[in-house]
Protein backbone atom coordinates (compact mmCIF):
# COMPACT_ATOMS: atom_id res chain seq x y z
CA UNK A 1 -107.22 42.50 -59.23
CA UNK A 2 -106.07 40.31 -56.50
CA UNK A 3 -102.77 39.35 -58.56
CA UNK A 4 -102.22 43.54 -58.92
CA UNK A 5 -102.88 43.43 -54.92
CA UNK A 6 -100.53 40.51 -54.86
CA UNK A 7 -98.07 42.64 -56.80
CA UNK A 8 -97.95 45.56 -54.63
CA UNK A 9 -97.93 43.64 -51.68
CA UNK A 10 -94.26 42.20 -52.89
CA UNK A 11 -93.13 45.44 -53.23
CA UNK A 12 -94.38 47.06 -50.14
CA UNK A 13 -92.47 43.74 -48.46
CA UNK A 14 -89.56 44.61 -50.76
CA UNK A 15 -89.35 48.00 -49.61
CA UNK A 16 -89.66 47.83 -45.72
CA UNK A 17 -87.06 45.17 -45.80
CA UNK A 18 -84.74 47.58 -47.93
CA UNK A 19 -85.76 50.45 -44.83
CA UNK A 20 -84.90 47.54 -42.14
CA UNK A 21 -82.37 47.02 -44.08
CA UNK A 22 -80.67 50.37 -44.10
CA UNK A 23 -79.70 50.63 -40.43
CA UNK A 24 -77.46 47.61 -41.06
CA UNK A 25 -76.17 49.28 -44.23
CA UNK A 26 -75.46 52.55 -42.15
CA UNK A 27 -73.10 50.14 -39.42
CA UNK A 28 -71.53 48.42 -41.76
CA UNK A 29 -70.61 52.11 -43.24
CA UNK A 30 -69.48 52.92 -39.47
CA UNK A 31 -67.30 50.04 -39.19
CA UNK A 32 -65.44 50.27 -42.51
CA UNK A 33 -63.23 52.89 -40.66
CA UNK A 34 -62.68 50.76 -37.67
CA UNK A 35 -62.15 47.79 -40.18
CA UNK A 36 -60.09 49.57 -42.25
CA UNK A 37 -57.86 50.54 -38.77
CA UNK A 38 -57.65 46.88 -37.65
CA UNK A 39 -56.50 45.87 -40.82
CA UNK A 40 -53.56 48.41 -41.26
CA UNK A 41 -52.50 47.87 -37.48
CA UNK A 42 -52.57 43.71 -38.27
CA UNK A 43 -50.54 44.56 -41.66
CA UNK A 44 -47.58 46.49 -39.31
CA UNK A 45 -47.89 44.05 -36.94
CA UNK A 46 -47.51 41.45 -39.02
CA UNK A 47 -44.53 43.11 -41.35
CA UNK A 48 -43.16 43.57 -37.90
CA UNK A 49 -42.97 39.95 -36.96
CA UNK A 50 -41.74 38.98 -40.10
CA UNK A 51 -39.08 41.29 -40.12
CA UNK A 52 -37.80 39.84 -36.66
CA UNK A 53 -38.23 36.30 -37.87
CA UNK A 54 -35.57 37.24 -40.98
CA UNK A 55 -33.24 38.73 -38.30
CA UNK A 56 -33.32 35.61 -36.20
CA UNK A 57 -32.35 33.62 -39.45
CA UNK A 58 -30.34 35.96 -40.86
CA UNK A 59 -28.02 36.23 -37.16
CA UNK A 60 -27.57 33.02 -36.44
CA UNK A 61 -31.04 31.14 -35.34
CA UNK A 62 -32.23 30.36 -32.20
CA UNK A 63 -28.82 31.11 -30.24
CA UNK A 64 -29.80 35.00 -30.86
CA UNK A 65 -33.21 34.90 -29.54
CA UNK A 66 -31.73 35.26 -26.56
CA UNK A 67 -30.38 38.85 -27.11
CA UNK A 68 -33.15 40.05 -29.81
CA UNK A 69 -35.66 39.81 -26.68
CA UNK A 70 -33.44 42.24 -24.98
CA UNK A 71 -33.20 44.73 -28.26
CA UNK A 72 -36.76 43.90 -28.82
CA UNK A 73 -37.85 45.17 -25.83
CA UNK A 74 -35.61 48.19 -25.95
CA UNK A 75 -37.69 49.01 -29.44
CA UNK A 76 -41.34 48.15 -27.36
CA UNK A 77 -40.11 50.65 -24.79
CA UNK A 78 -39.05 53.13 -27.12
CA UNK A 79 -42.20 52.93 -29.51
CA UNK A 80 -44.65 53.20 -25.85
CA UNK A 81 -42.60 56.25 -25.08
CA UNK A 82 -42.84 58.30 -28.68
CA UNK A 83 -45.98 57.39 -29.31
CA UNK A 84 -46.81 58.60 -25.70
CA UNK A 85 -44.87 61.79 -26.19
CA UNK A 86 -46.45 62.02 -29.46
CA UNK A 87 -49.83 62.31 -28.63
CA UNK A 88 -49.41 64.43 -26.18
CA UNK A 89 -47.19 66.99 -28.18
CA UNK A 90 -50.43 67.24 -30.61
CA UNK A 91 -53.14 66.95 -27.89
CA UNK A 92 -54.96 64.37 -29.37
CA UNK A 93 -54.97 61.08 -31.48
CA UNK A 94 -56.36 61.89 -34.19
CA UNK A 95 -58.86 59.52 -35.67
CA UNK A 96 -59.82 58.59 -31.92
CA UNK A 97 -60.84 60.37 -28.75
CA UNK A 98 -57.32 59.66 -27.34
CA UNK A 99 -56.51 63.08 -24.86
CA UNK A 100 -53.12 63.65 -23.41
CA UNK A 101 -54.14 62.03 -19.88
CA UNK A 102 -55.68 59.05 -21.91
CA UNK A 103 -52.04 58.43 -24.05
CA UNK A 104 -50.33 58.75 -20.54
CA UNK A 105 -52.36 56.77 -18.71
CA UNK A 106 -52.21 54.10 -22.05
CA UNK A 107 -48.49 54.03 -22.09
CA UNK A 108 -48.47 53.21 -18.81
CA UNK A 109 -50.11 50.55 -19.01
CA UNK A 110 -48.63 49.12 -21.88
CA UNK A 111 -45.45 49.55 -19.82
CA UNK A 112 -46.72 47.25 -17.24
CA UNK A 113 -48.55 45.11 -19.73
CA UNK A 114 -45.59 44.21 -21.63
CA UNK A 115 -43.13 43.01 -18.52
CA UNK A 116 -41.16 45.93 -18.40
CA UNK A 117 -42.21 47.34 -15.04
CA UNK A 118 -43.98 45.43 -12.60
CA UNK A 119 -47.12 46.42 -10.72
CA UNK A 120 -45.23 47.27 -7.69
CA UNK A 121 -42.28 48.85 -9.70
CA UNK A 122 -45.13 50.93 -11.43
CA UNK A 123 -46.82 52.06 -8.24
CA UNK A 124 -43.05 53.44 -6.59
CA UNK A 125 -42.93 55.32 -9.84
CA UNK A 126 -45.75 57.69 -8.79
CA UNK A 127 -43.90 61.00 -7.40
CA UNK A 128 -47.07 61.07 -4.62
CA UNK A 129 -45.54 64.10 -3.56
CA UNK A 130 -45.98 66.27 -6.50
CA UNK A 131 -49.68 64.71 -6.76
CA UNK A 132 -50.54 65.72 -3.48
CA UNK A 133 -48.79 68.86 -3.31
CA UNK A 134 -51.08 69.88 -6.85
CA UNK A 135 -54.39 68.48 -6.34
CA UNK A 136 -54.10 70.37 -2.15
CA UNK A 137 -53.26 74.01 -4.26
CA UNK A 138 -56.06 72.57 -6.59
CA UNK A 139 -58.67 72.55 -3.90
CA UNK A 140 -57.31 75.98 -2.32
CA UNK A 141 -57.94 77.68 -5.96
CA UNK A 142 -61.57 75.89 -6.32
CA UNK A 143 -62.61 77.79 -3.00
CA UNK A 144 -61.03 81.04 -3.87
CA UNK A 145 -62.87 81.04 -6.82
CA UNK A 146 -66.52 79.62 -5.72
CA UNK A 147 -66.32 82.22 -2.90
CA UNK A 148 -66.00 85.07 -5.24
CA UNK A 149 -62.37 86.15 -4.22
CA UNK A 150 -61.44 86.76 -8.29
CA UNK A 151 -64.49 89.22 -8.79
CA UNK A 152 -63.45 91.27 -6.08
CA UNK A 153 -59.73 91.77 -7.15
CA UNK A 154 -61.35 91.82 -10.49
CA UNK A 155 -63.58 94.94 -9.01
CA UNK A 156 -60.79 96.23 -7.42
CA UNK A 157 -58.50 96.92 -10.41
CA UNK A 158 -61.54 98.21 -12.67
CA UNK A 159 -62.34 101.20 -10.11
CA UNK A 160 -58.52 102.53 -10.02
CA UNK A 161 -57.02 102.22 -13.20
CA UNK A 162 -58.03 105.68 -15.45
CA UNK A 163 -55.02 104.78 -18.63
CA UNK A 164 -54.77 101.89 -20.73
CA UNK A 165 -51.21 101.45 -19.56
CA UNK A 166 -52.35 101.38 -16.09
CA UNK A 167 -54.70 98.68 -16.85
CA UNK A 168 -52.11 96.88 -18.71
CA UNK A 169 -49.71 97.05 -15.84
CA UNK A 170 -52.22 96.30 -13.50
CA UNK A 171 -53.53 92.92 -15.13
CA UNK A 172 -49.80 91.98 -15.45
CA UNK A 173 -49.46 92.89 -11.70
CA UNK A 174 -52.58 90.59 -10.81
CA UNK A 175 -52.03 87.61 -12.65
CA UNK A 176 -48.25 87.55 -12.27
CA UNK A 177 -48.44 87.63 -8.03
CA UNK A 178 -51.54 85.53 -8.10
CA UNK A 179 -49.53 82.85 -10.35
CA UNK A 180 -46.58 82.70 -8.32
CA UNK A 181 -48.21 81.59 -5.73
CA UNK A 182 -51.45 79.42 -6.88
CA UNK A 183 -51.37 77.19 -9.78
CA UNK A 184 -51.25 79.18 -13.18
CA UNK A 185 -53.21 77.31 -15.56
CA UNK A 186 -56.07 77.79 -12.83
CA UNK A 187 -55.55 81.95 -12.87
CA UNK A 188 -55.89 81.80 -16.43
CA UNK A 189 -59.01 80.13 -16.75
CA UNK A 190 -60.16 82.58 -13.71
CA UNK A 191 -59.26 86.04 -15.23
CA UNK A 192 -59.99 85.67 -18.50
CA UNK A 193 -63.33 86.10 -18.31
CA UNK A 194 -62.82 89.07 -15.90
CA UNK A 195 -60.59 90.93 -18.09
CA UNK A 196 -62.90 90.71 -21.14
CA UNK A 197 -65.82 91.85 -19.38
CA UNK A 198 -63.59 94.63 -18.27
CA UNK A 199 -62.31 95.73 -21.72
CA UNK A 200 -65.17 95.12 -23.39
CA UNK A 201 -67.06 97.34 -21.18
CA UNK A 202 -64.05 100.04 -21.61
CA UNK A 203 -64.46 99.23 -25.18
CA UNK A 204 -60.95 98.87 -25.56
CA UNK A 205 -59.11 95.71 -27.79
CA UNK A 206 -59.00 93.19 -25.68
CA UNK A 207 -56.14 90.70 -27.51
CA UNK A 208 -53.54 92.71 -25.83
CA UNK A 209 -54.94 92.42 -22.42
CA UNK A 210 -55.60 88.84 -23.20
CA UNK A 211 -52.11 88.05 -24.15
CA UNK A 212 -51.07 89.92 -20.48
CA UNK A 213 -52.85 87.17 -18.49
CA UNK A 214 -51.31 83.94 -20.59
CA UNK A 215 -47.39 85.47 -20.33
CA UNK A 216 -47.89 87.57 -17.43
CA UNK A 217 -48.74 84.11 -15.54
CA UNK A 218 -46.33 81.88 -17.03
CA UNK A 219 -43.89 84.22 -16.17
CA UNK A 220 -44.88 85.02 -12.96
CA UNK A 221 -45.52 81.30 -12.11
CA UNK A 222 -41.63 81.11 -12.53
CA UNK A 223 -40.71 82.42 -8.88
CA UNK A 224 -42.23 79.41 -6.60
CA UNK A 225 -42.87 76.28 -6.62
CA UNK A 226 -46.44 76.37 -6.56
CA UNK A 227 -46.23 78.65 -9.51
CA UNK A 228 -47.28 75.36 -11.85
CA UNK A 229 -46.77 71.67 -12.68
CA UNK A 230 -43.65 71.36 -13.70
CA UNK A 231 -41.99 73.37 -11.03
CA UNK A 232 -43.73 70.96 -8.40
CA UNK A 233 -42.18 68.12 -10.05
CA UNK A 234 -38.53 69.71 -9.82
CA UNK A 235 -39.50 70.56 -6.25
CA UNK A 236 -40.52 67.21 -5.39
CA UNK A 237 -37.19 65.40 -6.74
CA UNK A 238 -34.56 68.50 -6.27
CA UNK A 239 -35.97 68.83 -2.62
CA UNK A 240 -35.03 72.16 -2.81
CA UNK A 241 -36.28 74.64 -0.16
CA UNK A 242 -39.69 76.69 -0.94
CA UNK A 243 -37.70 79.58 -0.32
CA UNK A 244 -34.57 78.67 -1.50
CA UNK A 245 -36.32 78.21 -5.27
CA UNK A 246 -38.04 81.64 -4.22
CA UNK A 247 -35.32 83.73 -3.68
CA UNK A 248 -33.48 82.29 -6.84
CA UNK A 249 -36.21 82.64 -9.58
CA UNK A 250 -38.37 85.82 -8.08
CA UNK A 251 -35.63 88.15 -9.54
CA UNK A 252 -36.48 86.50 -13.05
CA UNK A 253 -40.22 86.42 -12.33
CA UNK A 254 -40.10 90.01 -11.10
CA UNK A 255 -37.87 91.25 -14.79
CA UNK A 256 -40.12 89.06 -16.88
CA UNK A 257 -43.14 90.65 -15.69
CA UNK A 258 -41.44 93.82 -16.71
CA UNK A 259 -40.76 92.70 -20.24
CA UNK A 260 -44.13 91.60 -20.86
CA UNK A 261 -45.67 94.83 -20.01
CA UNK A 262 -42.76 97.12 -22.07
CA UNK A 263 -43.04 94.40 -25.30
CA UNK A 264 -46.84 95.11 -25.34
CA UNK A 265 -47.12 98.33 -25.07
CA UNK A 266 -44.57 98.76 -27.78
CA UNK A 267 -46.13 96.17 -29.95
CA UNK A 268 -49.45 98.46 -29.26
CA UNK A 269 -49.01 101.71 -29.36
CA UNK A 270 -51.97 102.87 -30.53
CA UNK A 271 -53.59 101.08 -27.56
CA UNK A 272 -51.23 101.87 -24.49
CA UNK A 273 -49.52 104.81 -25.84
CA UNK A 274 -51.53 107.74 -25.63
CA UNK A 275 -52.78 110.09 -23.59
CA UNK A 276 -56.79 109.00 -23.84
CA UNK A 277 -57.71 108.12 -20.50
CA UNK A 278 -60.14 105.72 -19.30
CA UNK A 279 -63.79 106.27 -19.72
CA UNK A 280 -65.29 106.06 -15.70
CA UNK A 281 -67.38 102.74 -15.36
CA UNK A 282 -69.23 101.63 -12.16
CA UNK A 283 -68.29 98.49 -11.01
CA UNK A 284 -70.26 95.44 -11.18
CA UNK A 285 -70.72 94.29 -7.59
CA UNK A 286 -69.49 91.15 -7.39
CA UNK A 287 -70.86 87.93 -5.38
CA UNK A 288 -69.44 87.11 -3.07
CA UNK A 289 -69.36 85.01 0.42
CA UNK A 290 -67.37 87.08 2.60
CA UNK A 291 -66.89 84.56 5.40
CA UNK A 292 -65.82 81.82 3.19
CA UNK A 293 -63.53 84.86 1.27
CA UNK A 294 -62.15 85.85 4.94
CA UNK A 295 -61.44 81.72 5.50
CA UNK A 296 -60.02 80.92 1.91
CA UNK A 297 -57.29 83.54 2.22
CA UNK A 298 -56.61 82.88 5.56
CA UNK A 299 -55.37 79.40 5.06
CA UNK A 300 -53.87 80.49 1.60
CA UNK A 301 -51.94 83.19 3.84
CA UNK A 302 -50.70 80.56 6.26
CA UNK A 303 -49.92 77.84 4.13
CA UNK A 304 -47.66 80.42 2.34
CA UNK A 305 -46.04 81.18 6.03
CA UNK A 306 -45.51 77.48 6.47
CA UNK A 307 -43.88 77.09 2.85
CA UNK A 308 -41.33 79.97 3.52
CA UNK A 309 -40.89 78.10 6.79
CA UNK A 310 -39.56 74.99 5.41
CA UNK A 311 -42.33 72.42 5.78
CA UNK A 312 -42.80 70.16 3.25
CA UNK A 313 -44.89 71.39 0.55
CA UNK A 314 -46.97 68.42 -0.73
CA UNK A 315 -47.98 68.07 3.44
CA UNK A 316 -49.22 72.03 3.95
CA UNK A 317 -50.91 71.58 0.58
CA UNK A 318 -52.99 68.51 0.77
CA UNK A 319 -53.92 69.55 4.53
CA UNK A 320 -54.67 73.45 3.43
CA UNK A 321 -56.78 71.65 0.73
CA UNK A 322 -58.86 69.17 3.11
CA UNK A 323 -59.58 72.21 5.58
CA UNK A 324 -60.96 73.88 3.25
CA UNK A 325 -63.52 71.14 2.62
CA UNK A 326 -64.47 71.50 5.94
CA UNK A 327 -67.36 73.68 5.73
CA UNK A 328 -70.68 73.91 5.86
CA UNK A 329 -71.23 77.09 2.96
CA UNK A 330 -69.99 75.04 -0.12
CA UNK A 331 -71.01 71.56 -1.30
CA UNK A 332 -67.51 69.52 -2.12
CA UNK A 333 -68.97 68.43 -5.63
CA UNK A 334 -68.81 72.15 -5.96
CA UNK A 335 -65.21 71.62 -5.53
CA UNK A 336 -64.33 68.35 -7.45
CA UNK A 337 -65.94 69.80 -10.40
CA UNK A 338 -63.10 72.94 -10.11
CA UNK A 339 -60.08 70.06 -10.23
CA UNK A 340 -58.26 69.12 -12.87
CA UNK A 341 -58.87 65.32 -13.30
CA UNK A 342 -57.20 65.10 -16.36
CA UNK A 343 -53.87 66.76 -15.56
CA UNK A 344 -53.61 64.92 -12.21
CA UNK A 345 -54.45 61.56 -14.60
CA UNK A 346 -51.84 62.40 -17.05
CA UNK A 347 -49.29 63.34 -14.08
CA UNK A 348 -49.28 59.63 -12.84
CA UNK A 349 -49.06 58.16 -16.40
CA UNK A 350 -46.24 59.88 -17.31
CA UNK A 351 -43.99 59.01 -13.93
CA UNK A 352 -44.70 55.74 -15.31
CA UNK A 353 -43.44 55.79 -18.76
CA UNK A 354 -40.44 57.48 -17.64
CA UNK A 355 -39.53 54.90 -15.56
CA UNK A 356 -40.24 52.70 -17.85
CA UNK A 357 -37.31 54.27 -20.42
CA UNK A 358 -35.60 54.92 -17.20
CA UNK A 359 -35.04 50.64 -16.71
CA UNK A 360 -34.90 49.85 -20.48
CA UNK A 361 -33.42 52.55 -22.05
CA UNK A 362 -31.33 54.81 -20.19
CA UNK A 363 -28.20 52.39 -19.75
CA UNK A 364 -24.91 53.66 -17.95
CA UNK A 365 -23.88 54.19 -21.32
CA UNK A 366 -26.09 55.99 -22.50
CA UNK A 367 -26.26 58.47 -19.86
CA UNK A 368 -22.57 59.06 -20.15
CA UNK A 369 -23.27 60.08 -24.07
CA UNK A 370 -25.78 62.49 -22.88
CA UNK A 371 -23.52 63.83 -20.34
CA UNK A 372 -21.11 64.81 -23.14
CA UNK A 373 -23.12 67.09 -24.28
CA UNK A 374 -22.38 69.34 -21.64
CA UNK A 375 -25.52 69.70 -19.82
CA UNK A 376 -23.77 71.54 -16.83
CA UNK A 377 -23.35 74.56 -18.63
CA UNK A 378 -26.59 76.98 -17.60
CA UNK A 379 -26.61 78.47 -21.66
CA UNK A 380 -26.73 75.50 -22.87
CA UNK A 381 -29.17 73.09 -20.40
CA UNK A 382 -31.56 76.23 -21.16
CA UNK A 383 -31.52 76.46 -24.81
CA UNK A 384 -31.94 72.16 -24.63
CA UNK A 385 -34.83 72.65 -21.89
CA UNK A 386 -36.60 75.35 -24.23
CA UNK A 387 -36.34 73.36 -27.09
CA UNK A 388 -37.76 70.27 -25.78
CA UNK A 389 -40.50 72.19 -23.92
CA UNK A 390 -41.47 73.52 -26.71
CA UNK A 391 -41.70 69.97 -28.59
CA UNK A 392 -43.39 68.28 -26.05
CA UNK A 393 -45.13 70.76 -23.73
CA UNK A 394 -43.10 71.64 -20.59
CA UNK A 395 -44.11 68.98 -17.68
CA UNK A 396 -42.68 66.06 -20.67
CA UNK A 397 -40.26 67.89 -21.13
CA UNK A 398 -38.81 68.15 -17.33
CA UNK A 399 -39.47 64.34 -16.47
CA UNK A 400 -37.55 63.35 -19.30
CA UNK A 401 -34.51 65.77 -18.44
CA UNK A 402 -34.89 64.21 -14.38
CA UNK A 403 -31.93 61.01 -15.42
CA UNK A 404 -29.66 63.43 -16.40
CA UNK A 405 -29.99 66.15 -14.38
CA UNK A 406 -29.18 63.92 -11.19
CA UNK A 407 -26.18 63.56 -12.48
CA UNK A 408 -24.82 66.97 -12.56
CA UNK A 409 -21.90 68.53 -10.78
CA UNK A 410 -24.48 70.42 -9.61
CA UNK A 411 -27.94 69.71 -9.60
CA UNK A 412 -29.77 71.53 -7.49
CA UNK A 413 -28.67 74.47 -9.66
CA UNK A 414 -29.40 72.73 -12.90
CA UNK A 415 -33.26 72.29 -12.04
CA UNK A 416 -33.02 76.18 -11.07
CA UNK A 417 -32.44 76.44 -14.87
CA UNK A 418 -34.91 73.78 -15.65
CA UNK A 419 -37.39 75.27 -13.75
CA UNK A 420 -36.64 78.68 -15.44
CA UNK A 421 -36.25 77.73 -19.19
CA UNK A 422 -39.27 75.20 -19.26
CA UNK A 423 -41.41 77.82 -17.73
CA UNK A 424 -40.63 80.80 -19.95
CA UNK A 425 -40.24 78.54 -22.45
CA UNK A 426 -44.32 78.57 -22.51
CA UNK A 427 -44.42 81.99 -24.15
CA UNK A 428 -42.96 81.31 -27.00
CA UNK A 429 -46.33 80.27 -28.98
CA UNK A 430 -49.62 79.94 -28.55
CA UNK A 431 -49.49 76.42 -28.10
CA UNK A 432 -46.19 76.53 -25.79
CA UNK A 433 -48.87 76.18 -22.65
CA UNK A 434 -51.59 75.26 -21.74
CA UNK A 435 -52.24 78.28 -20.19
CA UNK A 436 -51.98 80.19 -23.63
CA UNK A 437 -54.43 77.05 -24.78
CA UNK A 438 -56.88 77.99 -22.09
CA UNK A 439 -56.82 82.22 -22.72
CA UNK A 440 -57.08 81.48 -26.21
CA UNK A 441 -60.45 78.74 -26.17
CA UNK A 442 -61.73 80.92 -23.40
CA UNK A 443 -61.78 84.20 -25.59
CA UNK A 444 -62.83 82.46 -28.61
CA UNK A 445 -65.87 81.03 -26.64
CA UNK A 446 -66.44 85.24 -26.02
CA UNK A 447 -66.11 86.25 -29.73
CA UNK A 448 -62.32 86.95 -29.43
CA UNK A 449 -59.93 85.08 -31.24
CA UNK A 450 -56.29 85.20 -30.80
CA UNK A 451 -54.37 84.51 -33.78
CA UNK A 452 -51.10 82.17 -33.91
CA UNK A 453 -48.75 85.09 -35.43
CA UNK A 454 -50.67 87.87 -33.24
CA UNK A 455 -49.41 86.25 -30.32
CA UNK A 456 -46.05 85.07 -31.64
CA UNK A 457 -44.78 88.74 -32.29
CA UNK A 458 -44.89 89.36 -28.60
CA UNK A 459 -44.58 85.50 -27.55
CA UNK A 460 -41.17 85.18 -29.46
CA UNK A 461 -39.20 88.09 -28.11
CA UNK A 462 -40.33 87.74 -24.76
CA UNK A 463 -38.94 84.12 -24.58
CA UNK A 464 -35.79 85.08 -25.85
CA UNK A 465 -35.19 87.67 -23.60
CA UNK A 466 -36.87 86.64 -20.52
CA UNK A 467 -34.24 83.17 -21.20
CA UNK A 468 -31.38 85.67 -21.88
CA UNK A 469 -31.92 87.51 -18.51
CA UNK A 470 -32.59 84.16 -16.89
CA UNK A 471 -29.43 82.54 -17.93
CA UNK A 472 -27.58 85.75 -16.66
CA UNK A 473 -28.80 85.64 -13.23
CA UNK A 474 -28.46 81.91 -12.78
């Protein structure tokens, strides 16, 4: 008996150390991932150095060191900048939680980390301008928004259009003047809740309507410079006047806006077409705080007076922004929970890099190669700005054309076609914005999804065209 006691005693032991066991078993299964990572980046690191050790030997020794530092750090800067550009082409890292703003902010650093910009070099880098200038429009959209100013446009439309088409033209309307003169991505994540709750109600399909907002306010965001990101960058280092850039780009705002609405309501007839009118709805009342409403687009309304007027943007931004913080009806977490960390994040990381290939990479040389490809003519900086907004998402896409834009017969005109090309650019997939991005994970968290192709049959020709017309008129 007491050796059958003994017995089962061993293998009760036995089996609670297997069960203490298993949690080790379970992290050493989590780490054979990370292991497996650190070996593969110590195998290219190390083929790496080996492969510049048989170069040394192979060139001459030791008297070539000298110059494979130089091409060796030519290659670092190159690598830091692809893989940069890389990550944030495909949002992510994949494998890791690596976000655009985190690859930015990591190439940076790896910039300054590996001696080719200094600390102080780094910091002069930083366009504060353009950082100002977004997170002060940033802060004047947060307000608008938390004092119910959206809902009552929102309202507003609802109770006077009675035809699809009106509705259509009336969203396009809306988010196209709204985006000209706020920050688009912002609009987008305002209205599309709005507009479903609007067509859903009208029990109408709401993917057209949907597909207004995103092109309706990249397009529209073309006319200003505080239509979106990228334009505030070419804003900050053309230092052309607000409404200089105004009167040059509202004509293609104002003919885009048209093209969206005719391209969808071809592309839908069965929706816009007709003569079915609207089914009469009574409109939600919306919340609202009408003194901080009355306050919001007050200094919204002057700040616009003082861009037309010529004072610097990024100063009548960041000071319309900091008023508006000045209140007792809305906490300022409130606020700093409506910014964009991220973007602002990702913004100072990739000035940064840039200069970074800007000092390594971009030699006299190699600027004058560029310049052969005859970057002053409008057709052809457009179709190269297009392209490489559409490879790398649109604010990459401008910091990277900055070197050789400076250098223009004309520059102030080429970042009008910059400004133009990466912009409409946006519309030419789903994934050509982040606006589109934000529609599309907005409607999909409502039930709606927006398809790749159902957006690139009215994505595609609108590009094209809205580019065509732009070219034309610049």
């Amino acid at each position: 008996m007491n050796e059958r006691n003994n017995f089962m005693a061993t293998i009760g032991a036995n089996a609670n150390e297997r069960l203490i066991a298993m949690p080790d078993l379970q992290k050493s299964n989590r780490r054979t991932p990370l292991l497996r990572r650190g070996v593969t980046v110590a195998i290219v690191v190390g083929t790496i150095l080996v492969g510049l050790a048989i170069y040394v030997i192979h060139n001459g020794g030791l008297p070539k060191i000298q110059a494979l530092r130089s091409d060796a750090m030519t290659a670092v800067v190159i690598a830091i900048f692809a893989a940069t550009y890389l990550v944030i082409a495909i949002g992510k890292l994949p494998g890791f939680h690596l976000d655009r703003a985190g690859a930015a902010l990591l190439g940076a650093s790896l910039m300054v980390g590996t001696g080719v910009l200094s600390l102080d070099q780094a910091y002069r880098a930083i366009d504060f301008d353009t950082i100002a200038l977004l997170l002060g429009m940033m802060i004047v959209v947060a307000n608008l928004r938390l004092s119910g100013f959206f809902r009552l446009v929102n309202n507003w439309v609802v109770t006077r259009a009675r035809h699809p088409f009106v509705l259509l033209a009336a969203i396009i309307l809306v988010a196209g003047s709204l985006s000209a003169f706020l920050v688009n991505d912002t609009i987008c994540l305002v209205m599309t809740p709005l507009v479903l709750q609007i067509v859903v109600r009208l029990e109408r399909n709401p993917v057209p309507y949907l597909l207004a907002v995103a092109m309706a306010s990249n397009v529209g965001s073309t006319a200003t410079i505080t239509g979106n990101p990228q334009n505030m960058i070419i804003g900050s280092v053309s230092h052309i006047p607000y409404g200089a850039f105004a009167a040059s780009l509202w004509p293609v705002a104002a003919a885009g806006l048209g093209l969206v609405t005719a391209l969808i309501a071809l592309i839908y007839p069965g929706e816009f077409l007709t003569r079915e009118r609207l089914p009469t709805i009574t409109a939600i009342p919306a919340r609202h705080h009408t003194p901080l409403v009355v306050k919001s687009v007050l200094i919204m309304g002057t700040m616009m007076v003082l861009f037309f007027a010529g004072q610097p943007v990024a100063k009548v931004a960041i000071v319309g922004g900091a008023l508006l913080l000045f209140t007792r009806r809305v906490r300022a977490d409130k606020v700093y929970r409506e910014i964009d960390w991220p973007l602002l994040a990702m913004f100072v990381g990739l000035f940064v890099v840039v200069a970074g290939v800007e000092t390594a990479v971009l030699t006299p040389d190699v600027i004058a190669a560029v310049g052969r490809l005859h970057l002053g003519s409008v057709p052809i900086l457009s179709i190269a700005t297009a392209g490489l907004s559409n490879l790398v998402s649109n604010v990459p896409a401008v910091l990277v054309l900055k070197p050789f834009v400076a250098d223009l017969s004309d520059p102030s005109r080429a970042w009008l076609v910059v400004a133009m090309a990466s912009t409409l650019a946006g519309n030419f997939t789903l994934v050509g914005s982040v606006a589109n991005l934000i529609v599309a994970q907005r409607a999909r968290a409502h039930g709606v999804v927006i398809g790749f192709w159902e957006y690139f049959k009215v994505g595609a020709p609108l590009t094209v065209l809205t580019i065509l017309f732009g070219i034309w008129w610049l």
